[in-house]
C-alpha atoms as a PDB file:
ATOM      1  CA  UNK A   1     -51.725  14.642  20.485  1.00  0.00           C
ATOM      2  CA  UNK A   2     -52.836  13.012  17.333  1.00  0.00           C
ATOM      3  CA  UNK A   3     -50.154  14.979  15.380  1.00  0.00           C
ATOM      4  CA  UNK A   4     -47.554  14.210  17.650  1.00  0.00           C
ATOM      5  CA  UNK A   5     -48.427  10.399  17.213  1.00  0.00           C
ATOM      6  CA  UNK A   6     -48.369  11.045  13.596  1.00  0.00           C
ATOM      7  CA  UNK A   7     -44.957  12.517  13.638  1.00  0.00           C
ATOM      8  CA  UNK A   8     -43.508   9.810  15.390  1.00  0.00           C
ATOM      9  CA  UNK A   9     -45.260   6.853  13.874  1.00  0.00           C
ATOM     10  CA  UNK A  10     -43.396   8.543  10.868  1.00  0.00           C
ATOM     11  CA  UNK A  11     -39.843   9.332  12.136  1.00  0.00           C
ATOM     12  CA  UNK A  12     -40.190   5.672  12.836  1.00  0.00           C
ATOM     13  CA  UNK A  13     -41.432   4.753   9.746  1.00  0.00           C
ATOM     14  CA  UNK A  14     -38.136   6.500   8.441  1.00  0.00           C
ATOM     15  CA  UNK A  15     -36.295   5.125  10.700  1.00  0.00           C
ATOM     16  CA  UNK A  16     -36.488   1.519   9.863  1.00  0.00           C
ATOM     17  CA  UNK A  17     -36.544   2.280   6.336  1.00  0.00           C
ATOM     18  CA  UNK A  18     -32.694   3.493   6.786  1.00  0.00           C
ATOM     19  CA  UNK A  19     -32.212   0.771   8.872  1.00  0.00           C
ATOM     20  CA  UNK A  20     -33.280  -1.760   6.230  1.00  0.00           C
ATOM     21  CA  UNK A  21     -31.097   0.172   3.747  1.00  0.00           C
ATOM     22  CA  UNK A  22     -28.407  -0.219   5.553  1.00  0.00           C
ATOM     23  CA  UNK A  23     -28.445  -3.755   6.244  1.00  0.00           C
ATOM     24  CA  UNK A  24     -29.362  -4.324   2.944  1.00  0.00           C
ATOM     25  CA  UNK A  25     -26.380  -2.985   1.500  1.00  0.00           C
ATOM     26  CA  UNK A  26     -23.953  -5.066   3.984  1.00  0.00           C
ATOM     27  CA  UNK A  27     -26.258  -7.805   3.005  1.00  0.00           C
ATOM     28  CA  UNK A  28     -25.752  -7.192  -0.722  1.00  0.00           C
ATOM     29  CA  UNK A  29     -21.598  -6.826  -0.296  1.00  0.00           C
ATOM     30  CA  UNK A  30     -21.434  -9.914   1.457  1.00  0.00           C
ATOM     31  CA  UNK A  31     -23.294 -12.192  -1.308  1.00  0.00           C
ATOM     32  CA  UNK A  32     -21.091 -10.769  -3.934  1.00  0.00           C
ATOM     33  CA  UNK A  33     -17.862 -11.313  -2.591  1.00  0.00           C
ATOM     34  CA  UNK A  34     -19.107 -14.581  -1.832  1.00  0.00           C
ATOM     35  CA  UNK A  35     -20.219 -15.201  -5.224  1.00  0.00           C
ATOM     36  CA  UNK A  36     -16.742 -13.499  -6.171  1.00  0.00           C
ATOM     37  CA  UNK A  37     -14.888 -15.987  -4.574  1.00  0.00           C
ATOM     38  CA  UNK A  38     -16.464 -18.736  -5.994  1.00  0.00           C
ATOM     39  CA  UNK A  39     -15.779 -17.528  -8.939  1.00  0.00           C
ATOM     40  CA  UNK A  40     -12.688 -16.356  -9.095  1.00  0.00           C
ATOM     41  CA  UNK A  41     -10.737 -19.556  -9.559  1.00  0.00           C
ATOM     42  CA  UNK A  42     -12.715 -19.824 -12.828  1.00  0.00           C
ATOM     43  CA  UNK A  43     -11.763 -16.006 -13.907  1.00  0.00           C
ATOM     44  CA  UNK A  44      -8.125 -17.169 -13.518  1.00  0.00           C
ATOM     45  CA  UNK A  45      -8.784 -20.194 -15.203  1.00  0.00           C
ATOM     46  CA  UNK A  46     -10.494 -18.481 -18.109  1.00  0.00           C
ATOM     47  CA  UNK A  47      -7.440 -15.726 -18.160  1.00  0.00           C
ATOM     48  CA  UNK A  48      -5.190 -18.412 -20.218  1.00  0.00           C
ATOM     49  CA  UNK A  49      -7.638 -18.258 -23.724  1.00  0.00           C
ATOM     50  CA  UNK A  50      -7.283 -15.397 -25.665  1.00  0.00           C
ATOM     51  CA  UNK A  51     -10.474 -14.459 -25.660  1.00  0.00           C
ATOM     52  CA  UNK A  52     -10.352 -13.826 -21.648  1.00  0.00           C
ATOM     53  CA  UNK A  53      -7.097 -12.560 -21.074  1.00  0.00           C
ATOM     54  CA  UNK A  54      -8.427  -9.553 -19.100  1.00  0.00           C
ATOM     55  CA  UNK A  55     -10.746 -12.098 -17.079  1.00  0.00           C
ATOM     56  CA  UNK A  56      -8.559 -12.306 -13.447  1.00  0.00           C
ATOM     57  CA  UNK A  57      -8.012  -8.442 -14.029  1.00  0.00           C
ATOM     58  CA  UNK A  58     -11.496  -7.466 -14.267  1.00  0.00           C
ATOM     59  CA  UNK A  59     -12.669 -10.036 -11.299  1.00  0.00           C
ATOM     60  CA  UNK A  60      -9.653  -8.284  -9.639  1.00  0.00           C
ATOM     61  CA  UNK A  61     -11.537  -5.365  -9.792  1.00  0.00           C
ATOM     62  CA  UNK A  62     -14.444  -6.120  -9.622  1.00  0.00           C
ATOM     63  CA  UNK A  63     -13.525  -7.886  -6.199  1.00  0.00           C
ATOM     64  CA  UNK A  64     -12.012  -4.428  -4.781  1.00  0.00           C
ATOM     65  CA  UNK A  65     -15.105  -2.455  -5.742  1.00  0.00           C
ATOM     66  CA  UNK A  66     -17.780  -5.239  -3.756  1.00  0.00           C
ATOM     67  CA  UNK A  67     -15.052  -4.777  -0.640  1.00  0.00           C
ATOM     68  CA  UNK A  68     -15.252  -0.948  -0.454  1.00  0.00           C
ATOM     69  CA  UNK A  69     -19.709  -1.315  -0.178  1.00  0.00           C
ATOM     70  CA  UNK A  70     -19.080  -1.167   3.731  1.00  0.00           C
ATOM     71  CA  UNK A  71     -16.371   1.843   3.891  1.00  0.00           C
ATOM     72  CA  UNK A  72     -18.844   3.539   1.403  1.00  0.00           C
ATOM     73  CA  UNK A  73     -21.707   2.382   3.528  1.00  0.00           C
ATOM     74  CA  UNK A  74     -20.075   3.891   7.099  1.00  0.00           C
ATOM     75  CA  UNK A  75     -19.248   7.255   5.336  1.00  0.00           C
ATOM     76  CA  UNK A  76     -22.653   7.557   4.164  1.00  0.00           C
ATOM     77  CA  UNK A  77     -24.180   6.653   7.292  1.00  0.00           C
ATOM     78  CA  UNK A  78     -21.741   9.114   8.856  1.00  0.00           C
ATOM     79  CA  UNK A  79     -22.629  12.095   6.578  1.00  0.00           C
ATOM     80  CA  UNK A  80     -26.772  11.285   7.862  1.00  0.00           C
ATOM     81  CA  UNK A  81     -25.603  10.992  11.404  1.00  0.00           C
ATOM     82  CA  UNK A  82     -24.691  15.102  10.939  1.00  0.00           C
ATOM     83  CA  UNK A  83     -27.697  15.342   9.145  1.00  0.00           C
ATOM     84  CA  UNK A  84     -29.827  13.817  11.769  1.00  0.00           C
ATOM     85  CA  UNK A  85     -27.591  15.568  14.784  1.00  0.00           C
ATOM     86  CA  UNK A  86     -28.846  19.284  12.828  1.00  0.00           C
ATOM     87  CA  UNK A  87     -32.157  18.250  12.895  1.00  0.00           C
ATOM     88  CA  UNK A  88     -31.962  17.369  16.310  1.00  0.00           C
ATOM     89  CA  UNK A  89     -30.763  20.693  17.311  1.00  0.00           C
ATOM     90  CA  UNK A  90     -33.267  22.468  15.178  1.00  0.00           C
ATOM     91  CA  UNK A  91     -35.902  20.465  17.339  1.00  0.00           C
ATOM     92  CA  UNK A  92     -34.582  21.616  20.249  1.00  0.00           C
ATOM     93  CA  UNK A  93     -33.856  25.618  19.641  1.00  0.00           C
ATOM     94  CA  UNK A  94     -37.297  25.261  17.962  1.00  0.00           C
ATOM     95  CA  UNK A  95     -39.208  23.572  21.207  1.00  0.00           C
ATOM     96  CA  UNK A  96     -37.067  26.181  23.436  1.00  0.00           C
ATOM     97  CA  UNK A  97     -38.752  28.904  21.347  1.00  0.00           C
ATOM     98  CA  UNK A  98     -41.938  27.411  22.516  1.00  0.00           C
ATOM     99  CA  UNK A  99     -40.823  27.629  25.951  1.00  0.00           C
ATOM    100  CA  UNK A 100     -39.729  30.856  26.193  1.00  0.00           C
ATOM    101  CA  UNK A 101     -42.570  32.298  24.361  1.00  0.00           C
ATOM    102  CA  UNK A 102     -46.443  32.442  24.616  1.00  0.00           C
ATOM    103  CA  UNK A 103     -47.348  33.108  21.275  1.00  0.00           C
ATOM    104  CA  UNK A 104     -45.098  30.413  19.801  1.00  0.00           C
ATOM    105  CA  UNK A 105     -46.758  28.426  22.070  1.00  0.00           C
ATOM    106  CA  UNK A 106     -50.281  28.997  20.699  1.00  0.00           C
ATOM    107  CA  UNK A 107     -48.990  29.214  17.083  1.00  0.00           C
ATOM    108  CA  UNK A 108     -47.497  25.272  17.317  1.00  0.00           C
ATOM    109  CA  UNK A 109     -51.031  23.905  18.995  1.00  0.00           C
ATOM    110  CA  UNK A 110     -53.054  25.656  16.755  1.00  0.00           C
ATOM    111  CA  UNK A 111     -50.491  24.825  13.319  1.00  0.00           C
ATOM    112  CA  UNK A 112     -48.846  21.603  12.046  1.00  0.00           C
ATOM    113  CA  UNK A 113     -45.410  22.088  12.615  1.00  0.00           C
ATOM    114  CA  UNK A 114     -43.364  20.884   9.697  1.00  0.00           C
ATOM    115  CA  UNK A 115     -39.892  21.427  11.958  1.00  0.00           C
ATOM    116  CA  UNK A 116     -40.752  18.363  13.875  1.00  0.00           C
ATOM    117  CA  UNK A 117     -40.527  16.402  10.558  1.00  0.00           C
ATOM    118  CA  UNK A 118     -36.745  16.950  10.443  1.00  0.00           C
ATOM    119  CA  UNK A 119     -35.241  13.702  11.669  1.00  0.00           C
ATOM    120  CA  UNK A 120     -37.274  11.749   9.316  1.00  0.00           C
ATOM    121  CA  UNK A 121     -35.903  13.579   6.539  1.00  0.00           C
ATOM    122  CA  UNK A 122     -32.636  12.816   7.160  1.00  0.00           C
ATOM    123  CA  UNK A 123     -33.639   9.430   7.752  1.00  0.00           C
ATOM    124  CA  UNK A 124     -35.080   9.111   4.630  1.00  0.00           C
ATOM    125  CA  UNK A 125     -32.054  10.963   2.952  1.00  0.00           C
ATOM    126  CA  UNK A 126     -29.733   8.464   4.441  1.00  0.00           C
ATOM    127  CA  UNK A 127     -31.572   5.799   3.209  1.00  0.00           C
ATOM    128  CA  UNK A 128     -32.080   7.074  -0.487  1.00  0.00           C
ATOM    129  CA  UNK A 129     -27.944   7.675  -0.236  1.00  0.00           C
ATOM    130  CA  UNK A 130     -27.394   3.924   0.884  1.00  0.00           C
ATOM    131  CA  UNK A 131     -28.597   3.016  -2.153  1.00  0.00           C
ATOM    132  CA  UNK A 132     -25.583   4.824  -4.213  1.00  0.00           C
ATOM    133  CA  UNK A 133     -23.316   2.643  -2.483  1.00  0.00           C
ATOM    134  CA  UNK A 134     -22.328   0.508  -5.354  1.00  0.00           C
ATOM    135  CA  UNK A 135     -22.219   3.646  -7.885  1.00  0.00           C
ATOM    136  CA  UNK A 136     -20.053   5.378  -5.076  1.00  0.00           C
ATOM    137  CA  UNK A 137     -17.783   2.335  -4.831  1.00  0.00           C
ATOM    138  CA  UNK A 138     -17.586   1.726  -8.740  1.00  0.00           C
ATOM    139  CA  UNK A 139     -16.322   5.436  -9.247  1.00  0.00           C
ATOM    140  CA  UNK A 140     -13.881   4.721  -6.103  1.00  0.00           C
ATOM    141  CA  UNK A 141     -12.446   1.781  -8.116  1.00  0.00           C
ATOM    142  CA  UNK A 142     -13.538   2.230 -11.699  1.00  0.00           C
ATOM    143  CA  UNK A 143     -14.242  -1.888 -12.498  1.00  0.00           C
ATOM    144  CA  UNK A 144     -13.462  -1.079 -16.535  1.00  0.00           C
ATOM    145  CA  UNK A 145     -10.759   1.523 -15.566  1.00  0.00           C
ATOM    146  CA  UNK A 146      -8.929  -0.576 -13.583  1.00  0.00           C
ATOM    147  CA  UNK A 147      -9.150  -3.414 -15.789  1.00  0.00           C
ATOM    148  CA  UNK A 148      -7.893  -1.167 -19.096  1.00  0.00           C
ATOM    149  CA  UNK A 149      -4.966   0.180 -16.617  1.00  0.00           C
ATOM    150  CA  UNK A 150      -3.645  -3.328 -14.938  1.00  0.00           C
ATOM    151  CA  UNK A 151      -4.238  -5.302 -18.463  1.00  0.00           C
ATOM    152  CA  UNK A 152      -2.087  -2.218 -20.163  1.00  0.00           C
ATOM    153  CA  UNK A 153       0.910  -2.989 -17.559  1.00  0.00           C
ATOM    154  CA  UNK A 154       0.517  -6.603 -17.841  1.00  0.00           C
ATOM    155  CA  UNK A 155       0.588  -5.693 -21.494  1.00  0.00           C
ATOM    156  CA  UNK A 156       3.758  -3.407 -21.599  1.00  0.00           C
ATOM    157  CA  UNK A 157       5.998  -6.009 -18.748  1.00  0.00           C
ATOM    158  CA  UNK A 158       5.047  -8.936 -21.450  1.00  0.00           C
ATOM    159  CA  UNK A 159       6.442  -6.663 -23.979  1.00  0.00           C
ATOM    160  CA  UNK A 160       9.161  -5.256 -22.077  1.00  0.00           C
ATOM    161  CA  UNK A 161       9.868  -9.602 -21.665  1.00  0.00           C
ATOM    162  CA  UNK A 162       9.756 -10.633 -24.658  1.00  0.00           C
ATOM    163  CA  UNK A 163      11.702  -7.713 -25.921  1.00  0.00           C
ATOM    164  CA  UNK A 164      14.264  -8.539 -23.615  1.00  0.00           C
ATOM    165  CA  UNK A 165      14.112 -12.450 -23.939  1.00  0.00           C
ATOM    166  CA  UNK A 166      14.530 -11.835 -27.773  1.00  0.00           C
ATOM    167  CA  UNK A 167      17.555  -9.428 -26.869  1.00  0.00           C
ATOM    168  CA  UNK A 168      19.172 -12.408 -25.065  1.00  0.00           C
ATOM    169  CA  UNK A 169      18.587 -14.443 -27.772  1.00  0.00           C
ATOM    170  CA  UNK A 170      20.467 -12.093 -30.339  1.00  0.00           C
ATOM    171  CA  UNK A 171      23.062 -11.817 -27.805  1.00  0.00           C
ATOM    172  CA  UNK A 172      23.676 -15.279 -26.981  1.00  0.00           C
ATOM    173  CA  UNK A 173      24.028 -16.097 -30.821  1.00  0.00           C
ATOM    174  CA  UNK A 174      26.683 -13.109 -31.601  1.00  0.00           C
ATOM    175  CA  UNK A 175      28.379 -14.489 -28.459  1.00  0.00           C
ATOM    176  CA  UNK A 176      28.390 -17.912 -29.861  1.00  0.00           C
ATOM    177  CA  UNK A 177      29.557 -16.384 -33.496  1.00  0.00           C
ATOM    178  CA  UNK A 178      32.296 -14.417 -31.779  1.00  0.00           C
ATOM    179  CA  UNK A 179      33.608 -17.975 -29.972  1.00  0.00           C
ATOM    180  CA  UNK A 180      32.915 -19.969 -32.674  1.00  0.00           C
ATOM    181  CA  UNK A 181      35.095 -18.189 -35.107  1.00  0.00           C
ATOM    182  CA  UNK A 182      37.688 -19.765 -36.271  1.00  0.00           C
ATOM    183  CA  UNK A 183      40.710 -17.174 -35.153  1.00  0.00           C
ATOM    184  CA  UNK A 184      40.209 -18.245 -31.843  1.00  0.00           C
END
């Protein structure tokens, strides 16, 4: 009796502590893009000097990456739900073995029976994943990566503009050479 007490004093015990890491993630996502928001008129802002060109396109990212902590979070949660549905069924083939069978019976009174210990585990797996959320959702949406990538084709269209504004501009003055001349 005292071992069964133990055991579930300690699936408990597991249980809030995926609980808490849970809603601690959620928790987490939603002061950040709070905190994003405020900030992101100032990233903009900042975007015009040259030193902080790449400002808006980092908070950009930066901004996707804090969203995805909750689809991260759900998968995750998902994946332990399995986790804990296996263990579940491992309790019961394992108590149904005890049914069906004497000396099973005697052998689980008279020996702690680690099995039982299962759903905890997962628990406790779950939780320890929750905690990758942010790594998870950084290598979903790569905050430097994505910055280096949109700041190269904001790059190569301010290029491609000024390539083509200068183009104008060389075309506009042979045009004006061409009806200038004095044949016409």
């Amino acid at each position: 009796m005292l071992k069964q007490t133990a055991r579930d004093a300690g699936t408990d015990l597991a249980h809030s502590f995926y609980q808490i890491a849970f809603y601690l993630i959620l928790i987490i996502q939603q002061v950040f893009l709070v905190m994003l928001g405020l900030l992101g008129p100032y990233a903009f802002a900042m975007s015009i000097l040259p030193g902080f060109s790449d400002s808006y396109i980092q908070w950009i990212a930066r901004y996707i990456s804090v969203s995805l902590y909750s689809f991260v979070a759900y998968t995750i949660a998902l994946m332990s739900m399995f986790m804990m549905d296996y263990a579940n069924r491992s309790n019961i083939s394992a108590l149904q073995q005890i049914l069906d069978n004497e000396e099973h019976y005697i052998s689980y009174v008279h020996q702690m029976n680690f099995s039982m210990s299962l759903p905890a585990m997962s628990f406790i797996i779950g939780a320890l994943l929750m905690f990758t959320v942010p790594t998870v959702s950084t290598w979903i949406v790569s905050t430097s990566g994505l910055g280096n990538a949109l700041g190269n084709v904001i790059r190569a269209g301010h290029l491609a503009l000024t390539a083509g504004s200068s183009g104008a501009v060389k075309a506009g003055a042979a045009l004006n050479k061409l009806t200038s001349s004095p044949e016409n």
